[in-house]
PDB file of N, CA and C in Angstrom:
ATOM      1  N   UNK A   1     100.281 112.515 121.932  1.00  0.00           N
ATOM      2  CA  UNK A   1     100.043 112.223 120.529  1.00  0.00           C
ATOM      3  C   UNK A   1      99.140 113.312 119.953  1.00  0.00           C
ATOM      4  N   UNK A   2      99.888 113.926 118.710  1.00  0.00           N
ATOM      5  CA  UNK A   2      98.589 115.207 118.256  1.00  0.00           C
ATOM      6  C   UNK A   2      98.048 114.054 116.700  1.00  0.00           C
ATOM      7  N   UNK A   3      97.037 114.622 116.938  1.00  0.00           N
ATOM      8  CA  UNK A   3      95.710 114.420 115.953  1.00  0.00           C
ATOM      9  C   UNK A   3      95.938 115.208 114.680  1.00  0.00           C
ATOM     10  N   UNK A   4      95.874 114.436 114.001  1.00  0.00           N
ATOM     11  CA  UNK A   4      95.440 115.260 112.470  1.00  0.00           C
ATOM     12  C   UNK A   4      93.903 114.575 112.070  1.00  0.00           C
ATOM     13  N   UNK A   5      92.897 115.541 112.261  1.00  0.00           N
ATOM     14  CA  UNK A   5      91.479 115.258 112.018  1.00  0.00           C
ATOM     15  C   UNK A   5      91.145 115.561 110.478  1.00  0.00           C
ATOM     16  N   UNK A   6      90.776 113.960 109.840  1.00  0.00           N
ATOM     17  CA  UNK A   6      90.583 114.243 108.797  1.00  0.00           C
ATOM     18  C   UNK A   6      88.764 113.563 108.451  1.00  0.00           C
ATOM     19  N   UNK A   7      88.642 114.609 107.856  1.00  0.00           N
ATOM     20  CA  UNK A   7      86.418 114.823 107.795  1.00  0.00           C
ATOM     21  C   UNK A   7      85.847 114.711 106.463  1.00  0.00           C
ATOM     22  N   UNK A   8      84.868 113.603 106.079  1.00  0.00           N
ATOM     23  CA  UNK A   8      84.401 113.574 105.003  1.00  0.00           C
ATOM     24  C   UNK A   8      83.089 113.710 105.588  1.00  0.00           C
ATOM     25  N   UNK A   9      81.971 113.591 104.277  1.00  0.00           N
ATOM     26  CA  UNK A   9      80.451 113.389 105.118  1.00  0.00           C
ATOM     27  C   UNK A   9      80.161 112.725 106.165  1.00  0.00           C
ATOM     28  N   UNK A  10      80.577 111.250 106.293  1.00  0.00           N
ATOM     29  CA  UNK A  10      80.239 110.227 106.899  1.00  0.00           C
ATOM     30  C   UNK A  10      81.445 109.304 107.994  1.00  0.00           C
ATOM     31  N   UNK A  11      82.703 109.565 107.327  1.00  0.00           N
ATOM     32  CA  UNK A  11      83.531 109.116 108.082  1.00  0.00           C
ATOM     33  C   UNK A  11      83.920 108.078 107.590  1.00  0.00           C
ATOM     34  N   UNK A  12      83.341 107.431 106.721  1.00  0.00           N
ATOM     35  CA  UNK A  12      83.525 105.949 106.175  1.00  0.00           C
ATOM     36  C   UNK A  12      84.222 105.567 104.896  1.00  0.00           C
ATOM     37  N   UNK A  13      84.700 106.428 104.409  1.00  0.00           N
ATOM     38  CA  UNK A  13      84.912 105.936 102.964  1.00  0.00           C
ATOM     39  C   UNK A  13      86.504 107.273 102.381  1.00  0.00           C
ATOM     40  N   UNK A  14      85.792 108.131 102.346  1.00  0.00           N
ATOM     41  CA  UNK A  14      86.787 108.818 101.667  1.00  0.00           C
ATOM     42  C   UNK A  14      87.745 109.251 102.956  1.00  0.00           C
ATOM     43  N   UNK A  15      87.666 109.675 103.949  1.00  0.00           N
ATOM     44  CA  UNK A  15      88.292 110.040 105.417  1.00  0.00           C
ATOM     45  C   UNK A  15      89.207 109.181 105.558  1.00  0.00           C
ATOM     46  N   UNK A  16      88.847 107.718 105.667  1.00  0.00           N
ATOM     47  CA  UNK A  16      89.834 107.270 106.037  1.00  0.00           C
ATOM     48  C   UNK A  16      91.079 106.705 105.079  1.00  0.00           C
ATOM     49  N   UNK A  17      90.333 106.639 103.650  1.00  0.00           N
ATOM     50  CA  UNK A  17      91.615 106.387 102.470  1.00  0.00           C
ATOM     51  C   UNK A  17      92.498 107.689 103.096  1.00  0.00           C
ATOM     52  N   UNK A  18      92.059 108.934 103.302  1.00  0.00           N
ATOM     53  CA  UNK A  18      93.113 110.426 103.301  1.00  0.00           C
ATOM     54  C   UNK A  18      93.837 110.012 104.474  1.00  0.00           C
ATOM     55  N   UNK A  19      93.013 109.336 105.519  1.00  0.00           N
ATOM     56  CA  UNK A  19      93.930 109.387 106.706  1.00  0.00           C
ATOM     57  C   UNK A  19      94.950 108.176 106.725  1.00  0.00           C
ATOM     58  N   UNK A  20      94.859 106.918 105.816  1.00  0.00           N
ATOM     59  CA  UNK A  20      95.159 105.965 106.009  1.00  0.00           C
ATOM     60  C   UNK A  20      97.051 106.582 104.744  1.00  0.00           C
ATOM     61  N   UNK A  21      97.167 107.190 104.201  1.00  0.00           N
ATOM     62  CA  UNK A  21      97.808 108.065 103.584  1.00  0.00           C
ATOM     63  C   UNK A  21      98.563 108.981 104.152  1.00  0.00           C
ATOM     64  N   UNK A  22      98.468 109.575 105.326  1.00  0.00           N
ATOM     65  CA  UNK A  22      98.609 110.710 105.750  1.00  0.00           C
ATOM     66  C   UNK A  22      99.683 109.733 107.163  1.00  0.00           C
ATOM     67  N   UNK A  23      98.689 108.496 107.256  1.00  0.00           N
ATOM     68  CA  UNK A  23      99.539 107.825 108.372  1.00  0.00           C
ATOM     69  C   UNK A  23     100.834 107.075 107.855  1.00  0.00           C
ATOM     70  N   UNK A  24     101.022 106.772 106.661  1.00  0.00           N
ATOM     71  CA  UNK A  24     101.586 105.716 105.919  1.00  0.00           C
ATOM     72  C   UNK A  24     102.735 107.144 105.670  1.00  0.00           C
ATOM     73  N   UNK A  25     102.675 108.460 105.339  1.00  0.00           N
ATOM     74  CA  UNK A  25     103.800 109.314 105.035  1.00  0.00           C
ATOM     75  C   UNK A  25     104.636 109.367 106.598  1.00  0.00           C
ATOM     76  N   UNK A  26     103.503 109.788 107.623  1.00  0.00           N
ATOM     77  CA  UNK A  26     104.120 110.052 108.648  1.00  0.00           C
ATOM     78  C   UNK A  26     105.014 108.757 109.424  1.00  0.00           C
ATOM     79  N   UNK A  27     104.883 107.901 109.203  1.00  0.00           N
ATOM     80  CA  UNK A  27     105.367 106.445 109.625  1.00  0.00           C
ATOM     81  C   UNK A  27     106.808 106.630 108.891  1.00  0.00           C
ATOM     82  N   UNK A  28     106.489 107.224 107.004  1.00  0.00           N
ATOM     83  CA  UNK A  28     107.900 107.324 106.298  1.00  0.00           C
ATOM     84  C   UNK A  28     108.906 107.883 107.347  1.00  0.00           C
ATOM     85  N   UNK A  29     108.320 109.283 107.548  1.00  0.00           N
ATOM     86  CA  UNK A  29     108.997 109.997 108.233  1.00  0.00           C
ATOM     87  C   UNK A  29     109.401 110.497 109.493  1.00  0.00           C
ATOM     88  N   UNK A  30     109.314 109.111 109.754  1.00  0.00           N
ATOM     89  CA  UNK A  30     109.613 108.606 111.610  1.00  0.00           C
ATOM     90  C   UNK A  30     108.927 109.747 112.173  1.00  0.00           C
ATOM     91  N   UNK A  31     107.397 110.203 111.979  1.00  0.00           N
ATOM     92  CA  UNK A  31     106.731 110.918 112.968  1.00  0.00           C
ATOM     93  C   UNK A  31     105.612 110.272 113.380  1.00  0.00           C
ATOM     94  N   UNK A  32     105.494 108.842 113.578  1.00  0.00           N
ATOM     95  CA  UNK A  32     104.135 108.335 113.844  1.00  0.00           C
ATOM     96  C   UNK A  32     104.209 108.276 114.780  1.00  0.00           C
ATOM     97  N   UNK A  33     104.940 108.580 116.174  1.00  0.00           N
ATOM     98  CA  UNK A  33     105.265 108.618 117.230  1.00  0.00           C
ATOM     99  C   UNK A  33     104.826 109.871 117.798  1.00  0.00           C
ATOM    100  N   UNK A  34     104.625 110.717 117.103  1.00  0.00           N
ATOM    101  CA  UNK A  34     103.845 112.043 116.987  1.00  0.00           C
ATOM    102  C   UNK A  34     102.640 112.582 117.457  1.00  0.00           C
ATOM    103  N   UNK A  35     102.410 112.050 116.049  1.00  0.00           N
ATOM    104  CA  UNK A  35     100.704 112.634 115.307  1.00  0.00           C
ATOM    105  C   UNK A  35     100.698 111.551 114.578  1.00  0.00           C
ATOM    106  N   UNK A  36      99.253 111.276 114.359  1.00  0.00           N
ATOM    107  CA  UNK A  36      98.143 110.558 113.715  1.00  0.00           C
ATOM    108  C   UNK A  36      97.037 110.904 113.505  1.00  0.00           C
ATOM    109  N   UNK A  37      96.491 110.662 111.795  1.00  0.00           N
ATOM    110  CA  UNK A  37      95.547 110.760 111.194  1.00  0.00           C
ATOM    111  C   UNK A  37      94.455 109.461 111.342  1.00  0.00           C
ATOM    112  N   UNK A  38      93.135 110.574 111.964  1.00  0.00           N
ATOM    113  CA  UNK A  38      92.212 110.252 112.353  1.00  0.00           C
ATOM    114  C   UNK A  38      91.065 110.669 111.553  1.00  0.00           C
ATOM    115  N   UNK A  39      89.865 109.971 110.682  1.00  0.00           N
ATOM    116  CA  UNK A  39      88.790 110.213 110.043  1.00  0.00           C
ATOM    117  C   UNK A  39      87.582 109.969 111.161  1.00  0.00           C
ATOM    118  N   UNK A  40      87.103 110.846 110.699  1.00  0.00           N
ATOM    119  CA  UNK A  40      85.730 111.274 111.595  1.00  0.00           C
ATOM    120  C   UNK A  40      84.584 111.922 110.506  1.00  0.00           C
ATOM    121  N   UNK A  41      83.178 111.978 111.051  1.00  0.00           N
ATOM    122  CA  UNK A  41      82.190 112.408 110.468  1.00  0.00           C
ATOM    123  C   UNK A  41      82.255 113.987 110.620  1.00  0.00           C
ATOM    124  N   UNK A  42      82.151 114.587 109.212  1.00  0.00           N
ATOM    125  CA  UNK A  42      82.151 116.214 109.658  1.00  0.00           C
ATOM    126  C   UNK A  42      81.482 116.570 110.458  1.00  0.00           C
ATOM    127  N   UNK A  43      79.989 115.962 110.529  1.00  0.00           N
ATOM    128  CA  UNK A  43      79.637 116.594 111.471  1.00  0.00           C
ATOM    129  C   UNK A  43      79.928 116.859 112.954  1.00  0.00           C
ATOM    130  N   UNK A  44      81.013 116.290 113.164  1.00  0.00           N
ATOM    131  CA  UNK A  44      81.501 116.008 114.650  1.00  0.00           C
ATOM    132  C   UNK A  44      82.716 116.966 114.701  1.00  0.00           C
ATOM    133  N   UNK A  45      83.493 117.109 113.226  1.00  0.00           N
ATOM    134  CA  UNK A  45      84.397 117.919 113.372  1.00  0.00           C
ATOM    135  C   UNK A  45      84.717 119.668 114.369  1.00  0.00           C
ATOM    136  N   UNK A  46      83.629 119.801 114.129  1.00  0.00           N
ATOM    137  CA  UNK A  46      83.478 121.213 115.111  1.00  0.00           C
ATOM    138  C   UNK A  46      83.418 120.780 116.918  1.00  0.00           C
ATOM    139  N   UNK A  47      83.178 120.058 117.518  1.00  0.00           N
ATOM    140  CA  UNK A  47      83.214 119.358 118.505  1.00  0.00           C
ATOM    141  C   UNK A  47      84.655 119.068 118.963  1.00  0.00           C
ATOM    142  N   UNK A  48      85.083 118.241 118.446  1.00  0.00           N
ATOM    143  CA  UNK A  48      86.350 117.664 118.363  1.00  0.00           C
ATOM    144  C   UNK A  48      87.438 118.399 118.771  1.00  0.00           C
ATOM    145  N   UNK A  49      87.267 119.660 117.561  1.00  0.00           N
ATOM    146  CA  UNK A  49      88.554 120.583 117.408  1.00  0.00           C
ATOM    147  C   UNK A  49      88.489 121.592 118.893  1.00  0.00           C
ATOM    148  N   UNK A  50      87.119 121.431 119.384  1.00  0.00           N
ATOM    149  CA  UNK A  50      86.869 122.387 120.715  1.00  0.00           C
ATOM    150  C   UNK A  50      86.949 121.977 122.133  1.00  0.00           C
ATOM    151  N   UNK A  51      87.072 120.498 121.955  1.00  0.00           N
ATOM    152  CA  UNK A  51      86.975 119.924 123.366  1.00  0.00           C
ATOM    153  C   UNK A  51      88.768 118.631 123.252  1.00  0.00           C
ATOM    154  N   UNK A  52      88.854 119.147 122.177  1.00  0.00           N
ATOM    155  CA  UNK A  52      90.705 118.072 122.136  1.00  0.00           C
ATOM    156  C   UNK A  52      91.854 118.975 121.974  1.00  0.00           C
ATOM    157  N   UNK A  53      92.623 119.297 122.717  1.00  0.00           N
ATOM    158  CA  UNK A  53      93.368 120.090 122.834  1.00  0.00           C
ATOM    159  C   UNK A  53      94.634 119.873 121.763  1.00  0.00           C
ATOM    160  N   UNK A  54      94.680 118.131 121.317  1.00  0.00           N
ATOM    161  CA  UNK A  54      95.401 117.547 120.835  1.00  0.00           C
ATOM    162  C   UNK A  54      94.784 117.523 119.014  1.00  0.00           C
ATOM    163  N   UNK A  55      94.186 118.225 118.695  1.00  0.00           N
ATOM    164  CA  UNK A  55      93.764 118.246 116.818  1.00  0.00           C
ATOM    165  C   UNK A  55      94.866 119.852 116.967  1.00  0.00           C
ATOM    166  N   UNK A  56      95.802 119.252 115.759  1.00  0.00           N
ATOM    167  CA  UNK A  56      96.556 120.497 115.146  1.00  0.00           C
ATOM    168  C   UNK A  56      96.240 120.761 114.016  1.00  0.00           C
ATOM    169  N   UNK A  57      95.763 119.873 113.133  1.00  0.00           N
ATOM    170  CA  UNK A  57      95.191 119.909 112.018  1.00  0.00           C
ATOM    171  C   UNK A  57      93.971 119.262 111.418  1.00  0.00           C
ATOM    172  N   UNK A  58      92.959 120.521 110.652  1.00  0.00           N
ATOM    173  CA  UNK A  58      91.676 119.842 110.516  1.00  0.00           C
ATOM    174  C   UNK A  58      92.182 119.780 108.811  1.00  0.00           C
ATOM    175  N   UNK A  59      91.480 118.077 108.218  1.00  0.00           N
ATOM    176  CA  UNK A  59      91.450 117.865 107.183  1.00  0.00           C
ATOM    177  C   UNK A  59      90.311 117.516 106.479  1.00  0.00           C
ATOM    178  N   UNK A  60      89.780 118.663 105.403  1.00  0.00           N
ATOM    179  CA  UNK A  60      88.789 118.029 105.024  1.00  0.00           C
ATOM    180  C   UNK A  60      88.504 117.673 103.449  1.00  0.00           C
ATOM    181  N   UNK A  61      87.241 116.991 102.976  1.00  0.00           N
ATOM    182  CA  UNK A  61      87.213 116.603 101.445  1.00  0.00           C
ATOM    183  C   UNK A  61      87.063 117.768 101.096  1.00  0.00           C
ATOM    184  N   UNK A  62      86.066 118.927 101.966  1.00  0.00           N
ATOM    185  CA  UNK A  62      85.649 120.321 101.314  1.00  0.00           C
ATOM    186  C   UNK A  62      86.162 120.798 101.775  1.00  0.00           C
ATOM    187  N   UNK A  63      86.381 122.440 101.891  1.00  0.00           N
ATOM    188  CA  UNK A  63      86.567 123.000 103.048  1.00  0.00           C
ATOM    189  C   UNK A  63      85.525 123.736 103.989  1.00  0.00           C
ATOM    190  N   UNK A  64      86.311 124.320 105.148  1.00  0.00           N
ATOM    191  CA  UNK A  64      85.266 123.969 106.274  1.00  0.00           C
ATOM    192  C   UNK A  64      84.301 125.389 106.265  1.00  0.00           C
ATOM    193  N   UNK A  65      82.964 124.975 106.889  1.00  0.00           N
ATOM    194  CA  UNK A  65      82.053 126.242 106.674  1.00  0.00           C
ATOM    195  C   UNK A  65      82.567 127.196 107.753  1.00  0.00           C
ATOM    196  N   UNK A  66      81.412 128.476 107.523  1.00  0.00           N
ATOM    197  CA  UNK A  66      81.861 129.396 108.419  1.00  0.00           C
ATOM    198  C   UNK A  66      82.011 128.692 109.990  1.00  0.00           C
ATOM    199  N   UNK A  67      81.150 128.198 110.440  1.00  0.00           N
ATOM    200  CA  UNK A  67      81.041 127.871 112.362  1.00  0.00           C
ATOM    201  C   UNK A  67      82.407 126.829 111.967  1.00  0.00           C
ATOM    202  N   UNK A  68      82.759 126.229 111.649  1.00  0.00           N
ATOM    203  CA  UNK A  68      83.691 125.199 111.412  1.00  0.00           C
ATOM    204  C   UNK A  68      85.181 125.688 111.420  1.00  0.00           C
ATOM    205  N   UNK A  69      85.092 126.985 110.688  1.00  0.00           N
ATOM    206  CA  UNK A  69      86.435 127.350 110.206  1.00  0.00           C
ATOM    207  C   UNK A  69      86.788 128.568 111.577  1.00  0.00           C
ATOM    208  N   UNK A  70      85.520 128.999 111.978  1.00  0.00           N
ATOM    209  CA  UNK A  70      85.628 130.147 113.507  1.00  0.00           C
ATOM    210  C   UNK A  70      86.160 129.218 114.415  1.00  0.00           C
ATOM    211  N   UNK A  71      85.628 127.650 114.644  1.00  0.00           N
ATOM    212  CA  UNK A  71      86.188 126.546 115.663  1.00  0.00           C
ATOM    213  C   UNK A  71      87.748 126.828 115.333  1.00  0.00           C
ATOM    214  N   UNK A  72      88.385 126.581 114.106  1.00  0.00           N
ATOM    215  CA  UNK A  72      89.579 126.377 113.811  1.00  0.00           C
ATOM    216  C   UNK A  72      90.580 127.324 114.188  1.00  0.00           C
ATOM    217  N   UNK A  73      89.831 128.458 113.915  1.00  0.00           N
ATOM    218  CA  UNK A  73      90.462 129.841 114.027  1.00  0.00           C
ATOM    219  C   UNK A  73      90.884 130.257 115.690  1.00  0.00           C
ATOM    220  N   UNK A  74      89.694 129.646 116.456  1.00  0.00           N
ATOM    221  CA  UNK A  74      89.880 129.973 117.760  1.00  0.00           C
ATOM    222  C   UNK A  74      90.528 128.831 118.490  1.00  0.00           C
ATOM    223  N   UNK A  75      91.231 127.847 117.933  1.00  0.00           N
ATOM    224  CA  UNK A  75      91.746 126.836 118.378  1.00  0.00           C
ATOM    225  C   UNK A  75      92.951 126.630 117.701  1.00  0.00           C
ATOM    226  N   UNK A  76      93.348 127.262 117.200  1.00  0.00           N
ATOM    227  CA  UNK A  76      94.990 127.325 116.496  1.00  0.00           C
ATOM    228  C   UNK A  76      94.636 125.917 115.914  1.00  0.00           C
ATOM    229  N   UNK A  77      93.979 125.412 114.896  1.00  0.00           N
ATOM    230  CA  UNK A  77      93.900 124.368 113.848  1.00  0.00           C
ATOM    231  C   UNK A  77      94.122 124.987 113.195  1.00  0.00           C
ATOM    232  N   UNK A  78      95.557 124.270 112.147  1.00  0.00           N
ATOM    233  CA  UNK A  78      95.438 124.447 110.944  1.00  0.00           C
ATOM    234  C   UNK A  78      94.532 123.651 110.070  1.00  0.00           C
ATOM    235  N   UNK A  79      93.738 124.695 108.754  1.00  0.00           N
ATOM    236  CA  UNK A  79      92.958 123.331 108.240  1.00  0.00           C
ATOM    237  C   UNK A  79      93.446 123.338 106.767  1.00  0.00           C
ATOM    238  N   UNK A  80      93.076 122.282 106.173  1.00  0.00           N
ATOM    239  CA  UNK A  80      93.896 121.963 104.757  1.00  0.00           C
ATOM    240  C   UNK A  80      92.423 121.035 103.948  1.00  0.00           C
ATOM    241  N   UNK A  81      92.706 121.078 102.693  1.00  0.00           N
ATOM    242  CA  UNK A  81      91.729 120.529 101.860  1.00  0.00           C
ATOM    243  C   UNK A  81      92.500 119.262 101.587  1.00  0.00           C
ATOM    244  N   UNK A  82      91.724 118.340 101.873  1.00  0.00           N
ATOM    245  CA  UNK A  82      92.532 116.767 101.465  1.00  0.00           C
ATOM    246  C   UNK A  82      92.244 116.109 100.468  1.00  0.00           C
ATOM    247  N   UNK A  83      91.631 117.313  99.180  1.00  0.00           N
ATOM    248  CA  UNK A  83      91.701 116.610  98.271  1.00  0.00           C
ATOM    249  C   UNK A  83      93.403 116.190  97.524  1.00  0.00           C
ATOM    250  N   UNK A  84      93.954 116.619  97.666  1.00  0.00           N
ATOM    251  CA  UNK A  84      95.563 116.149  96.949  1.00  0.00           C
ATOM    252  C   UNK A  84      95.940 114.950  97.674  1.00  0.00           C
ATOM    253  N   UNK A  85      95.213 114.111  98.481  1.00  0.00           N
ATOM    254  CA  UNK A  85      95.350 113.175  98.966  1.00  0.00           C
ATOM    255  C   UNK A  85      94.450 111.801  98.227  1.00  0.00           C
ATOM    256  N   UNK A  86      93.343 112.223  98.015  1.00  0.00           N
ATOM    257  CA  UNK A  86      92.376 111.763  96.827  1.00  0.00           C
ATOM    258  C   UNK A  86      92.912 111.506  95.358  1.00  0.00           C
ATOM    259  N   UNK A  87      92.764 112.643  94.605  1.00  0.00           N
ATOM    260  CA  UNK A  87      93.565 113.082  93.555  1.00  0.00           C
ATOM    261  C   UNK A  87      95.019 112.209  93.286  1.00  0.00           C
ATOM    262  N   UNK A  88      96.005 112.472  94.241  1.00  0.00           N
ATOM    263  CA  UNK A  88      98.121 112.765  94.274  1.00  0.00           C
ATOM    264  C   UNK A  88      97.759 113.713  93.390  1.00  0.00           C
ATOM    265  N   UNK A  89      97.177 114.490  93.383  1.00  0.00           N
ATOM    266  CA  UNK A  89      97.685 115.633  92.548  1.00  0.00           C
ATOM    267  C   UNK A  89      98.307 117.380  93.757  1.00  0.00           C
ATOM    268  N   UNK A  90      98.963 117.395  93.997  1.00  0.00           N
ATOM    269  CA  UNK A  90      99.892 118.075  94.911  1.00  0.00           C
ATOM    270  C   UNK A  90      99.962 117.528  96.287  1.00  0.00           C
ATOM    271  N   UNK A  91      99.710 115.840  96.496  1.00  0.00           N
ATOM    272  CA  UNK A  91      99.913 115.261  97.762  1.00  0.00           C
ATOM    273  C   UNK A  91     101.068 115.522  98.095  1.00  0.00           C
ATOM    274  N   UNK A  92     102.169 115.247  97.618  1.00  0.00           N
ATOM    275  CA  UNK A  92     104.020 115.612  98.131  1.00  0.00           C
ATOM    276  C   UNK A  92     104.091 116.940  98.925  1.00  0.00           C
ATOM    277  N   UNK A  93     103.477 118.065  98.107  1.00  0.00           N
ATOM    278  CA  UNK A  93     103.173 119.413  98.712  1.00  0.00           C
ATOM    279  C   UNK A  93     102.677 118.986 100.065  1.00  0.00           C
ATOM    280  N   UNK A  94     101.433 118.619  99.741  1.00  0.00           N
ATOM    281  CA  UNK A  94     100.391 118.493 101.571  1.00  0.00           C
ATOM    282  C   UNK A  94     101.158 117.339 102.035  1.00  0.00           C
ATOM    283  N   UNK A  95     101.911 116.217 101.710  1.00  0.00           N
ATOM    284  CA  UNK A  95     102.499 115.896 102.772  1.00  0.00           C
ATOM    285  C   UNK A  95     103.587 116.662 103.356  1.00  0.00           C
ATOM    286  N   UNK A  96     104.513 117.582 102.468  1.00  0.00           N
ATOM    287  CA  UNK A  96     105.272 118.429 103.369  1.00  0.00           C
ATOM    288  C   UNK A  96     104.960 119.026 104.460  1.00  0.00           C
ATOM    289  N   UNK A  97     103.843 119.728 104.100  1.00  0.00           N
ATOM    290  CA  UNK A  97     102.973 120.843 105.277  1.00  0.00           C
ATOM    291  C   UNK A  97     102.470 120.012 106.591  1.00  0.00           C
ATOM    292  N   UNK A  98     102.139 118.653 106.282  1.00  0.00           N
ATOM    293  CA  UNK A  98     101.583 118.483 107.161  1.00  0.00           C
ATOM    294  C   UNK A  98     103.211 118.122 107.846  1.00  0.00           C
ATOM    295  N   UNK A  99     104.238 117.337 107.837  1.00  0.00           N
ATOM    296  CA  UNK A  99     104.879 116.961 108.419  1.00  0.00           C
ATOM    297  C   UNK A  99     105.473 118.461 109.124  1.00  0.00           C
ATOM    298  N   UNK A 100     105.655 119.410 108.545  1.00  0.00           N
ATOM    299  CA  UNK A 100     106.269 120.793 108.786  1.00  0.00           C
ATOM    300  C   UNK A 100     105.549 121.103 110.336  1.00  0.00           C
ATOM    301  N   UNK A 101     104.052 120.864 110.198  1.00  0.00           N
ATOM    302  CA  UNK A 101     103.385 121.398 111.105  1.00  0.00           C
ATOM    303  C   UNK A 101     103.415 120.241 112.212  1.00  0.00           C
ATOM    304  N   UNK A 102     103.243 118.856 112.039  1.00  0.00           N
ATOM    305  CA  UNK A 102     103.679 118.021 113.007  1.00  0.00           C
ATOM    306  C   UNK A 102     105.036 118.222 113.999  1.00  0.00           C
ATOM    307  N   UNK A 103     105.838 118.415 112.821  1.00  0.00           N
ATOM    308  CA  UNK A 103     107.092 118.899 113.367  1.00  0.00           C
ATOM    309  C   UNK A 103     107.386 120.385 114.489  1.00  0.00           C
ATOM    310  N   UNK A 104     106.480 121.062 114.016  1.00  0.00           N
ATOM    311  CA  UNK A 104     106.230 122.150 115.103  1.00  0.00           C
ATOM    312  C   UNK A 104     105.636 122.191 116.204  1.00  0.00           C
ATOM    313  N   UNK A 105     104.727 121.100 116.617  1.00  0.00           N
ATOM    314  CA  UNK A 105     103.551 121.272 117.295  1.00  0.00           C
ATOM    315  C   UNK A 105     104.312 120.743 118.869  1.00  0.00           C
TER     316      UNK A 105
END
């Protein structure tokens, strides 16, 4: 099962509306068998992406700082801004990508 890690401040509130979204497309699209969207505290996000072989994609409310985005870089994560998941304002878009990249992994 690959991970789609999705990171707000705290983990509690906005993370998991994105992930609870992200699971509800992938279910559309018979990939929940896959990957699943998982909310976590950013601060853990750099951790995560280095010791789980299984995060293909980091999702966050912001995007990620420098040490955050070097984790990503050296770990073949793709990362994506989840605000269009917040918003629907270009969610259809980011749900394509993400399924594109599920689909590859």
């Amino acid at each position: 099962m690959k991970t789609i890690l999705v990171c707000c401040g705290t983990g509690v509130a906005t993370s998991p509306q994105v992930a609870n979204k992200i699971n509800d497309y992938l279910a559309e699209q018979g990939l929940d068998q896959i990957a699943k969207a998982t909310p976590e505290p950013v601060a853990e996000a750099k951790g995560s992406v280095e010791n789980d072989a299984n995060v293909i994609v980091y999702v966050g409310i912001a995007p990620a700082d420098g040490e955050l985005q070097e984790a990503l870089d050296k770990n073949n994560v793709v990362g994506m801004v989840g605000l269009p998941w917040l918003t629907g304002m270009g969610q259809e878009e980011a749900n394509q990508k993400i399924a594109d990249i599920v689909r590859q992994a």
